[in-house]
C-alpha atoms as a PDB file:
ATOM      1  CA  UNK A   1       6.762   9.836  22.907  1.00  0.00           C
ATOM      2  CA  UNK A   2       4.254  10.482  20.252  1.00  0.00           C
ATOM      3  CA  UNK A   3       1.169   8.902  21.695  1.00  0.00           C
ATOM      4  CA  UNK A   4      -1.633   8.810  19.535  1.00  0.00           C
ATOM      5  CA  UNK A   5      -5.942   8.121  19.634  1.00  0.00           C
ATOM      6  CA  UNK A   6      -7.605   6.212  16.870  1.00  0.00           C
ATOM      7  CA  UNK A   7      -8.593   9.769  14.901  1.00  0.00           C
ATOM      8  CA  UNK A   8      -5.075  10.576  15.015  1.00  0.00           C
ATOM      9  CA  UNK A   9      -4.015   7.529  14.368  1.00  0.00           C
ATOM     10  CA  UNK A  10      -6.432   7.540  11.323  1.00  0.00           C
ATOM     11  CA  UNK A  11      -5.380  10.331   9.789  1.00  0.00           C
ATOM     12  CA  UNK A  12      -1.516   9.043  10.368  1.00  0.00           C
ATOM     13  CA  UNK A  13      -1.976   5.719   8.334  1.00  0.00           C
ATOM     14  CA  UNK A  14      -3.885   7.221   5.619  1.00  0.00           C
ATOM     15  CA  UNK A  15      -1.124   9.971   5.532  1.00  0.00           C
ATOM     16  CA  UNK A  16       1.103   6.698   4.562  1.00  0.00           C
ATOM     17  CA  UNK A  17       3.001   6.685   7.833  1.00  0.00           C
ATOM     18  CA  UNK A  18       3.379   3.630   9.866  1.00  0.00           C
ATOM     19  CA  UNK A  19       2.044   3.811  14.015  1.00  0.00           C
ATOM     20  CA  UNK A  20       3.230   1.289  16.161  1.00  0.00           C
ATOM     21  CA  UNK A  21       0.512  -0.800  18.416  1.00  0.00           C
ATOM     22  CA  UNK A  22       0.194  -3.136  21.016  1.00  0.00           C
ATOM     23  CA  UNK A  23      -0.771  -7.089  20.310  1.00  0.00           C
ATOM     24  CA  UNK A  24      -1.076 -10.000  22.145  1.00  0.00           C
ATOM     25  CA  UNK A  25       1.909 -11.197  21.130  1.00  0.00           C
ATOM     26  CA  UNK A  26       4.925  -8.710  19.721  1.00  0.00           C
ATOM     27  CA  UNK A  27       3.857  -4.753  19.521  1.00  0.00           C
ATOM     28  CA  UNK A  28       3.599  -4.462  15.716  1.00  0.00           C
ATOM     29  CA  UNK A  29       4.494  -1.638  13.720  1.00  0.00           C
ATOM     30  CA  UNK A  30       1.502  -1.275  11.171  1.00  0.00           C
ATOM     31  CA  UNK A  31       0.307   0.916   7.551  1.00  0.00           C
ATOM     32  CA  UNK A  32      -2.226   0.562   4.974  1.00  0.00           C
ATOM     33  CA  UNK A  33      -1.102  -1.618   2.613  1.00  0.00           C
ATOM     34  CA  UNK A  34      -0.976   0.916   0.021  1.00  0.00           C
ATOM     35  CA  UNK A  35       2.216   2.039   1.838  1.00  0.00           C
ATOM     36  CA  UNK A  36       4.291  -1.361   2.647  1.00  0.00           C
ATOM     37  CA  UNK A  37       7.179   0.435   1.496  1.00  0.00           C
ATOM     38  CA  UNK A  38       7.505   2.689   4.655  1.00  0.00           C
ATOM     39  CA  UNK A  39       7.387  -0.404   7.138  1.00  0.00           C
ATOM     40  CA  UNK A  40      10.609  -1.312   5.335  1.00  0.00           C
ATOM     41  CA  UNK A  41      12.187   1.869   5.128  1.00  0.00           C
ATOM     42  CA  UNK A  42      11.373   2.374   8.899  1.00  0.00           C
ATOM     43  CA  UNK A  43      12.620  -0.631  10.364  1.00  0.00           C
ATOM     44  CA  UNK A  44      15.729  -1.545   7.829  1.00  0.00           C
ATOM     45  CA  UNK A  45      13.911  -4.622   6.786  1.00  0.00           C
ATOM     46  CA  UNK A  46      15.197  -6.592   4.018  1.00  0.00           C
ATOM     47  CA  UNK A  47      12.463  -6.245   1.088  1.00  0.00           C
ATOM     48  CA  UNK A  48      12.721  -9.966   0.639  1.00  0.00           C
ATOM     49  CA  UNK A  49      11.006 -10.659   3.700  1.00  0.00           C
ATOM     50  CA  UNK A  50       6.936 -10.104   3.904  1.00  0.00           C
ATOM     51  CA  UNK A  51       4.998  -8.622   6.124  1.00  0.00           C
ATOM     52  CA  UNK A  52       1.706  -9.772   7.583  1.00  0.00           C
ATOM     53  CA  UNK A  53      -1.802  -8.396   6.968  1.00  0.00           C
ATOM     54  CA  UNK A  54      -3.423  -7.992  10.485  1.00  0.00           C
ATOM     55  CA  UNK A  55      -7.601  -7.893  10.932  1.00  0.00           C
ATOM     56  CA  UNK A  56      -9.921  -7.551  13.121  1.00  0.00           C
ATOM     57  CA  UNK A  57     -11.739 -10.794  12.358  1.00  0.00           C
ATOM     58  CA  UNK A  58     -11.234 -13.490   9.926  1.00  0.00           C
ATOM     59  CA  UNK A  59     -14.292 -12.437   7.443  1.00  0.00           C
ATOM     60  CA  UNK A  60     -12.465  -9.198   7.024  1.00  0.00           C
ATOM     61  CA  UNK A  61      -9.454 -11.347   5.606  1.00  0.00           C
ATOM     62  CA  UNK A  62     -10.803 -14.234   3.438  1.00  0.00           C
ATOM     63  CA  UNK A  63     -10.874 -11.684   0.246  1.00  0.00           C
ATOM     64  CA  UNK A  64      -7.045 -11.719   0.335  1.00  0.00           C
ATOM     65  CA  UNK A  65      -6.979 -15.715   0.035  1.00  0.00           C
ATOM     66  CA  UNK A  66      -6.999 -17.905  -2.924  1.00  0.00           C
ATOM     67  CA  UNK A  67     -10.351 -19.570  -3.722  1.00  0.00           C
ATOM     68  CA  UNK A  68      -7.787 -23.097  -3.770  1.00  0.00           C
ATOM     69  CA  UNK A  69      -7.186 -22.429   0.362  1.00  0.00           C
ATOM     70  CA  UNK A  70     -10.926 -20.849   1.350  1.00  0.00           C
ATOM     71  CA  UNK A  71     -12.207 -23.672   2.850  1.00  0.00           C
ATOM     72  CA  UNK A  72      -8.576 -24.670   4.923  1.00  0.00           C
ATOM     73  CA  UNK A  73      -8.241 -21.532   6.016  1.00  0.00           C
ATOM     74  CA  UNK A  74     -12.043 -21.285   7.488  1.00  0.00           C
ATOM     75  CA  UNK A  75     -11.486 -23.869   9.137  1.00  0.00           C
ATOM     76  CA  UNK A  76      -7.585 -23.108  10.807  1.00  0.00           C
ATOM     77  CA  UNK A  77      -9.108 -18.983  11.206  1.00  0.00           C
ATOM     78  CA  UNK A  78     -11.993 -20.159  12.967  1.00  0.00           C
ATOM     79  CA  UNK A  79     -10.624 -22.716  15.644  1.00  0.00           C
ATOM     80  CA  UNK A  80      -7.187 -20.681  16.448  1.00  0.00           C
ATOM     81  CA  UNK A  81      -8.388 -16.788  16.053  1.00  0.00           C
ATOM     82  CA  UNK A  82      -8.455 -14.337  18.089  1.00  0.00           C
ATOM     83  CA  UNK A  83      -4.721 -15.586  19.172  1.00  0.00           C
ATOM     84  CA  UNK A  84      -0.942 -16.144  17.961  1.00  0.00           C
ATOM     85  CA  UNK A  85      -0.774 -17.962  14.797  1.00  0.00           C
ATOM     86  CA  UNK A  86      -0.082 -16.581  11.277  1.00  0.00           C
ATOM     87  CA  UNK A  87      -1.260 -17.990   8.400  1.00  0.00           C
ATOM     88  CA  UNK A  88       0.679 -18.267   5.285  1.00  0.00           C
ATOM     89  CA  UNK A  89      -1.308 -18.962   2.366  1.00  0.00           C
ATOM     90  CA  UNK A  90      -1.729 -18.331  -1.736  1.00  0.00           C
ATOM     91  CA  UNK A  91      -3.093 -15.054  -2.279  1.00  0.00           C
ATOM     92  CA  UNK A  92      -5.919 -14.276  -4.181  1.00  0.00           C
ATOM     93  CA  UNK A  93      -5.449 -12.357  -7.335  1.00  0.00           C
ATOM     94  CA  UNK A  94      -7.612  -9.823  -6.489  1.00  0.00           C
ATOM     95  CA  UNK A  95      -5.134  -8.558  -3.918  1.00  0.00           C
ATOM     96  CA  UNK A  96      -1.668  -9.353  -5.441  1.00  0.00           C
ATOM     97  CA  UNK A  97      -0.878  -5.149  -5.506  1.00  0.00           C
ATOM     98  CA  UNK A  98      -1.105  -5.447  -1.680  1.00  0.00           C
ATOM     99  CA  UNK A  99       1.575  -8.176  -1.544  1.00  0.00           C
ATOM    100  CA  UNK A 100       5.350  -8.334  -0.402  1.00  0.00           C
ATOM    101  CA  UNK A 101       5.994 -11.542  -0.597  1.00  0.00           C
ATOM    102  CA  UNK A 102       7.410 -13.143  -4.062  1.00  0.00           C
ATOM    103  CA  UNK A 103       5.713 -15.967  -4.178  1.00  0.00           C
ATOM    104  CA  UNK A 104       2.444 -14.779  -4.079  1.00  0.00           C
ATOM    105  CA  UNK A 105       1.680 -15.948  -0.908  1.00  0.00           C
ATOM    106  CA  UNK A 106       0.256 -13.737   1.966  1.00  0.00           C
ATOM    107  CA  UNK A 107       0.331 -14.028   5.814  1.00  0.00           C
ATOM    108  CA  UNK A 108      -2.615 -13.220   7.767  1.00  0.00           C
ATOM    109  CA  UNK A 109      -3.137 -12.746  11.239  1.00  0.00           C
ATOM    110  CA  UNK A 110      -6.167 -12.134  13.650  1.00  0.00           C
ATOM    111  CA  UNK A 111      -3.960 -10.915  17.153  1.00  0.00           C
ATOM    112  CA  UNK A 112      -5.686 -11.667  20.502  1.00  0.00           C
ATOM    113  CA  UNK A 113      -5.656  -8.434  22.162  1.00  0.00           C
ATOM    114  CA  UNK A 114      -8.641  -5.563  22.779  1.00  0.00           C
ATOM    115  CA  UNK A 115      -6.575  -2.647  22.110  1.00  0.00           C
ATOM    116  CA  UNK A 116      -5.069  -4.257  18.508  1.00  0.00           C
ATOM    117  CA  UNK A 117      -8.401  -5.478  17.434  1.00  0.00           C
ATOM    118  CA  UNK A 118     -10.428  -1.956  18.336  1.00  0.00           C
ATOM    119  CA  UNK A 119      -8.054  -0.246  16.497  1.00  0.00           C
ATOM    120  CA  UNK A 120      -7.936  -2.681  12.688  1.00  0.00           C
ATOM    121  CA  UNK A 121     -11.881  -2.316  12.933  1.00  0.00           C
ATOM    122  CA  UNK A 122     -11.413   1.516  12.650  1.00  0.00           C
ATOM    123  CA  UNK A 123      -8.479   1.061   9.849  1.00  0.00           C
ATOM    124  CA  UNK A 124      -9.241  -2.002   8.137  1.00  0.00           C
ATOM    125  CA  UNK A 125      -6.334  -4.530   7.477  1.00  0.00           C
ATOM    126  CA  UNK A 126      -3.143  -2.938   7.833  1.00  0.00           C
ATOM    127  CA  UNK A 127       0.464  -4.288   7.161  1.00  0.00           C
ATOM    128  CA  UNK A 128       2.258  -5.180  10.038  1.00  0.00           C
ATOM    129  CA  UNK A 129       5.784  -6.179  10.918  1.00  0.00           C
ATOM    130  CA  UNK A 130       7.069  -7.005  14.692  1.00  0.00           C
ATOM    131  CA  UNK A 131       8.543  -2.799  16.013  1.00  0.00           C
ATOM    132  CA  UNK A 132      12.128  -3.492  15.925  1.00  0.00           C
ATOM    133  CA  UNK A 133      15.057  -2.405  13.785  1.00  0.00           C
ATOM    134  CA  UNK A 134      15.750  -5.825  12.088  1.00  0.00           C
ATOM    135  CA  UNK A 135      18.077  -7.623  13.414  1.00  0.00           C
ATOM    136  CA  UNK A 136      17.598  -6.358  16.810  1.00  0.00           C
ATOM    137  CA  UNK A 137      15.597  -7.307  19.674  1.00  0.00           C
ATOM    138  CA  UNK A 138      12.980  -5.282  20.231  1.00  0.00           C
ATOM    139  CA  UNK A 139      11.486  -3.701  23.200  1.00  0.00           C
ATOM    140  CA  UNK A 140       8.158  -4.350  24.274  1.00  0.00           C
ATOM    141  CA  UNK A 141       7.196  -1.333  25.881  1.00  0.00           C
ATOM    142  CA  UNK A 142       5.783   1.819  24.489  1.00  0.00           C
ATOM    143  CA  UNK A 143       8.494   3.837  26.425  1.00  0.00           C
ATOM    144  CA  UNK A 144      11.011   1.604  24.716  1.00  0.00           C
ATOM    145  CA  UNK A 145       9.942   1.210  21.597  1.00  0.00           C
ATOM    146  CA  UNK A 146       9.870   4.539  21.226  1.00  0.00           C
ATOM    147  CA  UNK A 147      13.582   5.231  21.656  1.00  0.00           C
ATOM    148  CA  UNK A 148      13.836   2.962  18.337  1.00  0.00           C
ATOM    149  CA  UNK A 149      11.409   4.784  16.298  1.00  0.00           C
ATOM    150  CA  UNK A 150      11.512   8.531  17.885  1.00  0.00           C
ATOM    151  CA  UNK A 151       9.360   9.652  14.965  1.00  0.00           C
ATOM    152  CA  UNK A 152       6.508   7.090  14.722  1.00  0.00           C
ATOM    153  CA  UNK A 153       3.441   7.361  16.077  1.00  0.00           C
ATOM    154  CA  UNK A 154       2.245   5.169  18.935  1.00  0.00           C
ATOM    155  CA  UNK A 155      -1.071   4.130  19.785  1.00  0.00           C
ATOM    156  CA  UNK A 156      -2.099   4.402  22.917  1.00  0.00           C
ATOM    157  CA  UNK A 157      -3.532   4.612  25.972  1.00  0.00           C
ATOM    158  CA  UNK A 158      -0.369   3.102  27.878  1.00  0.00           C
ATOM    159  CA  UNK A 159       0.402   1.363  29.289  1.00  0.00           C
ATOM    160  CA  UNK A 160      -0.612  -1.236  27.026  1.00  0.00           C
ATOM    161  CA  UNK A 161      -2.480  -4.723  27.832  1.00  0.00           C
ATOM    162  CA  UNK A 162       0.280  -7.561  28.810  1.00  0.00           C
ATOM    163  CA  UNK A 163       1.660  -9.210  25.668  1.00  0.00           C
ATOM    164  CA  UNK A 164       3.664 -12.421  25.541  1.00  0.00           C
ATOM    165  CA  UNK A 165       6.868 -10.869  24.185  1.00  0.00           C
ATOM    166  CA  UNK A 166       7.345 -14.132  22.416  1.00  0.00           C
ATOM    167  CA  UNK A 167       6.769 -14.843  17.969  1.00  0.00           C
ATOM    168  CA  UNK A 168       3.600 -16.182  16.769  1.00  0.00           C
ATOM    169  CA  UNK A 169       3.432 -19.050  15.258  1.00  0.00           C
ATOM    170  CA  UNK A 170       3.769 -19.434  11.403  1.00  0.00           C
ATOM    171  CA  UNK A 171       2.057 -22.167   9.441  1.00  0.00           C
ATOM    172  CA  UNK A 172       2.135 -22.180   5.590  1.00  0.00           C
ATOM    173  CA  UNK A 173      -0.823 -23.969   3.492  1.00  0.00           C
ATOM    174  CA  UNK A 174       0.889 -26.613   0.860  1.00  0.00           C
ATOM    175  CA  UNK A 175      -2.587 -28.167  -0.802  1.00  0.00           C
ATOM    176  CA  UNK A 176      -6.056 -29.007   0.507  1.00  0.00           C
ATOM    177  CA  UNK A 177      -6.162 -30.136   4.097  1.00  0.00           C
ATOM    178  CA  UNK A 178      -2.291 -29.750   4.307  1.00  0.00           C
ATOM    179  CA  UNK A 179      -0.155 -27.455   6.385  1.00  0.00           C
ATOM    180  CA  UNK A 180       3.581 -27.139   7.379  1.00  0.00           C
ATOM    181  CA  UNK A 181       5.029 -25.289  10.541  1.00  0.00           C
ATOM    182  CA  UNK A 182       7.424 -22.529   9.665  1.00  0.00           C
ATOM    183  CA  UNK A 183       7.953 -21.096  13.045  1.00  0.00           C
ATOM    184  CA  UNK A 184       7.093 -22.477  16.577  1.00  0.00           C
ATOM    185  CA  UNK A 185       5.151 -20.311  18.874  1.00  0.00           C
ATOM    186  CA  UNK A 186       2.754 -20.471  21.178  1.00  0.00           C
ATOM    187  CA  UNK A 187       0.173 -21.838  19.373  1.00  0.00           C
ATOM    188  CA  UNK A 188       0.141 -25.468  18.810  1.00  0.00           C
ATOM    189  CA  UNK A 189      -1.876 -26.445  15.642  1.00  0.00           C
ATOM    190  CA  UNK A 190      -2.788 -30.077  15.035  1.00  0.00           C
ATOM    191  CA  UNK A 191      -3.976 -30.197  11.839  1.00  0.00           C
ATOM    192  CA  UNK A 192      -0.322 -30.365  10.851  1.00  0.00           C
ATOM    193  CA  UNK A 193       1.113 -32.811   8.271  1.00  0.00           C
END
């Protein structure tokens, strides 16, 4: 297993390999976004499907959101993060060369777990997908994770905090004050419409 620290895990990402890291939900397999391409090549993932921007803390984030959603997503970031819910809304155009979506739309996320959060302070936002081959289930230890992706670097120390093992949940922002589900988790958000 290629365990890694934060330096090496530094100079991995900016290298434009992925590492693979624990969250509080799925472990996540995670690059700059200057290098989205690598998540896909890594994991088999269909290039239709986008990834999600991961943070440390929901100020680092609002840059990548479209002035139209600000205020909605303030309000969602700040009652459900730290914690499993992404949040799918129009990106702003300063960022659309970190996108991978096609619909200019970007998911962010804020995960609820020491290790994951210590780690996007050092980095910054970084790309993440869930560390499976697609279209397989994943494991969600570091031991077996790394029988999927031999090569990539993972971040330790392990063994990692406990996880969920389960999806976070997806919302998507429509217009001003109004939000559809895409995927149930564990998070429950009532300002649904």
């Amino acid at each position: 297993m290629n365990l890694v620290d934060c330096k090496s895990a530094l100079k991995t990402l900016n290298s434009g390999l992925p590492i693979i890291f624990p969250t509080d939900t799925l472990p996540a397999i995670g690059c700059l976004p200057k290098f989205s391409n690598i998540i896909y090549k890594f994991k088999k993932r269909d290039r239709n499907k986008p990834l999600i921007l991961m943070g440390s803390e929901y100020k680092h984030l609002i840059d990548y959101v479209h002035e139209s959603a600000k205020k909605d997503y303030e309000n969602i970031a700040s009652k459900y993060w730290p914690g499993a819910l992404t949040i799918v809304v129009p990106a702003s155009e300063k960022q659309t060369v970190n996108l991978t979506s096609n619909d200019l739309t970007i998911g962010l996320r804020i995960p609820n777990s020491c290790i994951a959060k210590s780690l996007l302070r050092e980095t910054g936002p970084l790309l993440t997908s869930s560390a499976n081959i697609s279209g397989f289930k994943g494991s969600i230890t570091a031991e077996g994770i790394a029988l999927d992706f031999p090569s990539v670097k993972i971040y330790g120390p392990i063994p990692w905090e406990k996880s969920s093992g389960k999806a976070s949940t997806i919302i998507f922002w429509k217009k001003s004050g109004n939000w559809r589900l895409i995927r149930e988790g564990e998070v429950l958000v009532k300002e649904l419409h």
